[in-house]
N, C-alpha and C. Protein backbone atom coordinates (compact mmCIF):
# COMPACT_ATOMS: atom_id res chain seq x y z
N UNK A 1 41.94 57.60 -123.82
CA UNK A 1 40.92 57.46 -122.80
C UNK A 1 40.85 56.00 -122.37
N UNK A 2 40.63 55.93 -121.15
CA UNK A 2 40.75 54.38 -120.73
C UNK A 2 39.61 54.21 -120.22
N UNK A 3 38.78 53.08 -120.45
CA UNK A 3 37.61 52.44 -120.36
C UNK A 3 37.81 51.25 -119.66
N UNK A 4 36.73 51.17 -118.76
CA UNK A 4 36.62 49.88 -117.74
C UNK A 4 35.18 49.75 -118.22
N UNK A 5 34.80 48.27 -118.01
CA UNK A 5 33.98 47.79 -117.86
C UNK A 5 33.11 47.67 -116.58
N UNK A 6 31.88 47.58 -116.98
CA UNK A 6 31.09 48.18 -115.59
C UNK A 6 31.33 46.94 -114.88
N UNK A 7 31.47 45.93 -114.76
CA UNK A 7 31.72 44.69 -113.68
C UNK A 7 33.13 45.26 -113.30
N UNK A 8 34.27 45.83 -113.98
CA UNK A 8 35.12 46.38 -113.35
C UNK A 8 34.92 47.30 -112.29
N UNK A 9 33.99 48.50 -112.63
CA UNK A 9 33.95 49.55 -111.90
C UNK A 9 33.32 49.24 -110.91
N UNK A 10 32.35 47.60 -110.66
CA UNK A 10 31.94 47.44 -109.65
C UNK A 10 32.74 46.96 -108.73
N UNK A 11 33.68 46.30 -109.05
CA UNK A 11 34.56 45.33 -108.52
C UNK A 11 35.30 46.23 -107.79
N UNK A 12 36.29 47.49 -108.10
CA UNK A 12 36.92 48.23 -107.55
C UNK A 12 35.92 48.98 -106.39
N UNK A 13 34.79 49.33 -107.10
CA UNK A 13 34.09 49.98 -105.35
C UNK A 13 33.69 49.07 -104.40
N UNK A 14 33.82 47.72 -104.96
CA UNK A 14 33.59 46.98 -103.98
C UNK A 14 35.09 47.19 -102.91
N UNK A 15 35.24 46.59 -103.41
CA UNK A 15 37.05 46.51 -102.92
C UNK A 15 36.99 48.08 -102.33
N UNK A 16 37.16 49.39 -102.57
CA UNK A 16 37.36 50.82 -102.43
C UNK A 16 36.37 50.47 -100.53
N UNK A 17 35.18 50.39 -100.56
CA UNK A 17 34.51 50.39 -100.07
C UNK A 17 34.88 49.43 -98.73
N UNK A 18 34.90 48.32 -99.11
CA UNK A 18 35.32 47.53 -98.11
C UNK A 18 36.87 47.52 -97.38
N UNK A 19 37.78 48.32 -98.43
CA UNK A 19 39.24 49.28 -97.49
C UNK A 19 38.52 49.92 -96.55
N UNK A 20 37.86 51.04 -97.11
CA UNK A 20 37.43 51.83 -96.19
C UNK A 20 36.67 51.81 -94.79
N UNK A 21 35.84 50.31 -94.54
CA UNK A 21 35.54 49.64 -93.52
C UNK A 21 36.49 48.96 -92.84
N UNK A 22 37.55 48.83 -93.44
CA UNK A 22 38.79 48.13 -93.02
C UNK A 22 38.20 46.30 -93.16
N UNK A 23 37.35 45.97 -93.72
CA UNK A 23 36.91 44.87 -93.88
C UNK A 23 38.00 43.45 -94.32
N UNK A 24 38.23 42.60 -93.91
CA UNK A 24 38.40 41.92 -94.81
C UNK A 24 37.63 40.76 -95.55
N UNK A 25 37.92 40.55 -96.99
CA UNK A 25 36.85 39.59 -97.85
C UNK A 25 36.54 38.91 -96.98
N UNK A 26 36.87 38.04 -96.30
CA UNK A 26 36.53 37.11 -95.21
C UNK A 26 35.20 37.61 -94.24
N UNK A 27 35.50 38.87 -93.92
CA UNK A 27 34.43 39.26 -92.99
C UNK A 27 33.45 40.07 -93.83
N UNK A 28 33.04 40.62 -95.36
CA UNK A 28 32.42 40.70 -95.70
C UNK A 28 31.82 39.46 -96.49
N UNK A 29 31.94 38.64 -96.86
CA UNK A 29 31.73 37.35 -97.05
C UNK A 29 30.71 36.89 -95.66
N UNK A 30 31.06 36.76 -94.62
CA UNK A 30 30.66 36.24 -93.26
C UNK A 30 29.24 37.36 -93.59
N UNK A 31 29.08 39.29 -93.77
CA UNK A 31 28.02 39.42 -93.48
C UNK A 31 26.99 39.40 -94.70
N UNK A 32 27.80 38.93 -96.13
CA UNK A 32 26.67 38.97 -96.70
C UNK A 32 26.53 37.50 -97.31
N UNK A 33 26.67 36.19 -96.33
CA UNK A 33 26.51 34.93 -96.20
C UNK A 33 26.90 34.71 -98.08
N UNK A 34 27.69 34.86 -98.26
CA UNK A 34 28.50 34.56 -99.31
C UNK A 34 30.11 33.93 -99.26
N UNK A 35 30.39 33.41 -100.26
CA UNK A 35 32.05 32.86 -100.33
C UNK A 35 32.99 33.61 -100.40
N UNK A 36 34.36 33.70 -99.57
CA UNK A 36 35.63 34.88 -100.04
C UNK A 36 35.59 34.43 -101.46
N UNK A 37 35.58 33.20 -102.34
CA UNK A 37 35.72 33.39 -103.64
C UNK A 37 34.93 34.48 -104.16
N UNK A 38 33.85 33.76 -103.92
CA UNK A 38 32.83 35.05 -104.70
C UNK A 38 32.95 36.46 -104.48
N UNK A 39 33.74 36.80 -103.19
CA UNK A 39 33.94 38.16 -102.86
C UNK A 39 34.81 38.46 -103.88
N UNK A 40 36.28 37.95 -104.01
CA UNK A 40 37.54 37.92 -104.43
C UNK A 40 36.84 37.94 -106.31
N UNK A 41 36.33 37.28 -107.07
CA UNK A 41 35.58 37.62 -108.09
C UNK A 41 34.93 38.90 -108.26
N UNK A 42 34.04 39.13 -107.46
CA UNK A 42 33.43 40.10 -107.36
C UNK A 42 34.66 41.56 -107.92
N UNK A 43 35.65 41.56 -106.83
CA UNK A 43 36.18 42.48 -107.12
C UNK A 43 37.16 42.91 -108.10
N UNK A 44 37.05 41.69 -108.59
CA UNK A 44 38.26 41.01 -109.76
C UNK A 44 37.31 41.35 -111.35
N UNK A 45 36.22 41.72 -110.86
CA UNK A 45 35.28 42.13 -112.21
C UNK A 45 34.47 40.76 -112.88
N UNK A 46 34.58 39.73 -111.96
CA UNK A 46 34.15 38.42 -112.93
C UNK A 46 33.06 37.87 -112.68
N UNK A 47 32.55 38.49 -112.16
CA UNK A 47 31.19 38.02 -111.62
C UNK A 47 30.35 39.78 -111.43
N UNK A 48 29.25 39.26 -111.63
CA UNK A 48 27.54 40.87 -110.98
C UNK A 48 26.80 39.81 -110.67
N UNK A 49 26.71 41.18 -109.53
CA UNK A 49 25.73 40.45 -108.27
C UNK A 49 23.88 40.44 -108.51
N UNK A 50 23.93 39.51 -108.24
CA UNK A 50 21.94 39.68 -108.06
C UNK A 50 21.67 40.85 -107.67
N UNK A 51 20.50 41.44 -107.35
CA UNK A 51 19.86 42.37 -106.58
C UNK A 51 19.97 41.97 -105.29
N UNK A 52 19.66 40.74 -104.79
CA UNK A 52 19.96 40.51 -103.77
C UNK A 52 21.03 40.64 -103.07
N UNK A 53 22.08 39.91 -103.96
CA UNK A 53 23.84 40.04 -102.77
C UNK A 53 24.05 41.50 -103.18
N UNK A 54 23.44 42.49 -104.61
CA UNK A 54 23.69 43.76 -104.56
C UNK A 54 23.43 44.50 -102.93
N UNK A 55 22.09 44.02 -102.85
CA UNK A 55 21.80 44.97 -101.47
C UNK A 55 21.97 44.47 -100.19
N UNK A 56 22.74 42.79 -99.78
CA UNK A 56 23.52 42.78 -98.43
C UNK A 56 25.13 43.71 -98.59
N UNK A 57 25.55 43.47 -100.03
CA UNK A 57 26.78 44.18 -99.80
C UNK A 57 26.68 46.13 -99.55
N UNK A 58 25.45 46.03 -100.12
CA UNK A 58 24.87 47.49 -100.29
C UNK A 58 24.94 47.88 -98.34
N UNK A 59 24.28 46.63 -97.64
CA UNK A 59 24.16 47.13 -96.29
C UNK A 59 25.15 46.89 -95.68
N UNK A 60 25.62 45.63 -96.12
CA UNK A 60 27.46 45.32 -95.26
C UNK A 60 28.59 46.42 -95.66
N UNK A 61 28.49 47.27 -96.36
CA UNK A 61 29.66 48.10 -96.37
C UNK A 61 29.19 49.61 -95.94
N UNK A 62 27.90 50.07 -95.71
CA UNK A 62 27.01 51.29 -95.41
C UNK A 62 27.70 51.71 -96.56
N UNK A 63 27.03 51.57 -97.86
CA UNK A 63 26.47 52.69 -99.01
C UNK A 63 25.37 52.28 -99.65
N UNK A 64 24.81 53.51 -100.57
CA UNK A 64 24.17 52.97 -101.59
C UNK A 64 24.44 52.38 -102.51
N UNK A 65 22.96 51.51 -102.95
CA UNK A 65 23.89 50.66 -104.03
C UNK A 65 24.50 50.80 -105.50
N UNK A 66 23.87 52.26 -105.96
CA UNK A 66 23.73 53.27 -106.68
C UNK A 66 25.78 53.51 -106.52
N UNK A 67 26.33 53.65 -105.48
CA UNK A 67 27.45 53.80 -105.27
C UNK A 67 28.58 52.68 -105.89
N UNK A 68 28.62 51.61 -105.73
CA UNK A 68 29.22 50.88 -106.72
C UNK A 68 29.32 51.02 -108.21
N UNK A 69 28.54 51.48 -108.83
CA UNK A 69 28.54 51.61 -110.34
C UNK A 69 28.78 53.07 -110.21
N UNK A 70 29.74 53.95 -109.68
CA UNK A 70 30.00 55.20 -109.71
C UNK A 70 31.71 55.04 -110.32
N UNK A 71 31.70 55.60 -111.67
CA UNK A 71 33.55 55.32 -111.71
C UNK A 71 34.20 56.98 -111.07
N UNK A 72 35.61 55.56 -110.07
CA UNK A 72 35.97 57.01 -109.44
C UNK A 72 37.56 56.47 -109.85
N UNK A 73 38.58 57.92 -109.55
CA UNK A 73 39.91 57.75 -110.12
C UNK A 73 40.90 56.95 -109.18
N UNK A 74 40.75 55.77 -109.26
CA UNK A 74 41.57 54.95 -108.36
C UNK A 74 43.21 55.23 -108.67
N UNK A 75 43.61 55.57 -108.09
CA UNK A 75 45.23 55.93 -108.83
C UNK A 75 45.74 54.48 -108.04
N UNK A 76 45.61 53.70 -106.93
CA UNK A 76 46.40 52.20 -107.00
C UNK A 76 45.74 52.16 -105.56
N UNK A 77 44.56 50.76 -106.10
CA UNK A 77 44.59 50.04 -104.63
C UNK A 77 45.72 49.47 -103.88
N UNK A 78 45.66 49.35 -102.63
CA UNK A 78 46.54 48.05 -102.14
C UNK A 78 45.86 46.95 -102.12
N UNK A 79 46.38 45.79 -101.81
CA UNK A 79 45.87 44.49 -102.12
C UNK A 79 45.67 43.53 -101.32
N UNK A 80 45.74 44.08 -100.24
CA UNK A 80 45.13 43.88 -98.80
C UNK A 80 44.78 44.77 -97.85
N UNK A 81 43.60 44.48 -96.85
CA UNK A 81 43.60 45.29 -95.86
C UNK A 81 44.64 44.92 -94.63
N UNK A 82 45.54 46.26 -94.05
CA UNK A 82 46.38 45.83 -93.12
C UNK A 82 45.47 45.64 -91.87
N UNK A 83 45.80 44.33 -91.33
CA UNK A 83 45.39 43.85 -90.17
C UNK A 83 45.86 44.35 -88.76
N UNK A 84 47.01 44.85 -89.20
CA UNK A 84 46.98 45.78 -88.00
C UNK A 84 45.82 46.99 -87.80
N UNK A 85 45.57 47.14 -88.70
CA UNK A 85 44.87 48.39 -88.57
C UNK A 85 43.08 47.95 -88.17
N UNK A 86 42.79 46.64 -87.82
CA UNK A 86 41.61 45.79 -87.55
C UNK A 86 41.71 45.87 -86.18
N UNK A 87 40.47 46.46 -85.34
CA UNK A 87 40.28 46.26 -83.82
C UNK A 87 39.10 45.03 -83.79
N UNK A 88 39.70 43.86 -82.70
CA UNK A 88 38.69 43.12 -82.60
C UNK A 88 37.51 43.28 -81.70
């Protein structure tokens, strides 16, 4: 059985979440007036968020925040969002 740590499991829905907006760290960073480091941590498991940056990222990606601490079966992120796939 393989076990993650809950700063892990946050880190990946962060990341899961912000694919799915097609976001990149950069532009979720920009809406929840935070650093790409701190994003890039965040999803890297090395850092938990306040309540506070919990609930801009909670509103910058439209979920609940209840949704990040959900473990789901990631079979392999990619490790960037493709920019082609970004309309400006």
């Amino acid at each position: 059985m393989i076990r993650l740590k809950l700063n892990e499991v946050f880190g990946n829905n962060v990341k899961y979440f912000r694919f799915r907006k097609k976001y990149t760290q950069e532009k979720v960073a920009e809406l929840t007036d935070t650093s790409v480091t701190y994003i890039s941590q965040l999803e890297l498991g090395h850092h938990t968020p306040s309540f506070d940056k919990l609930e801009k990222l909670s509103k910058a990606l439209g979920v609940e925040p209840f949704e990040f601490y959900v473990k789901r079966d990631f079979k392999k992120l990619p490790s960037r969002v493709d920019m082609a796939d970004i309309e400006e």
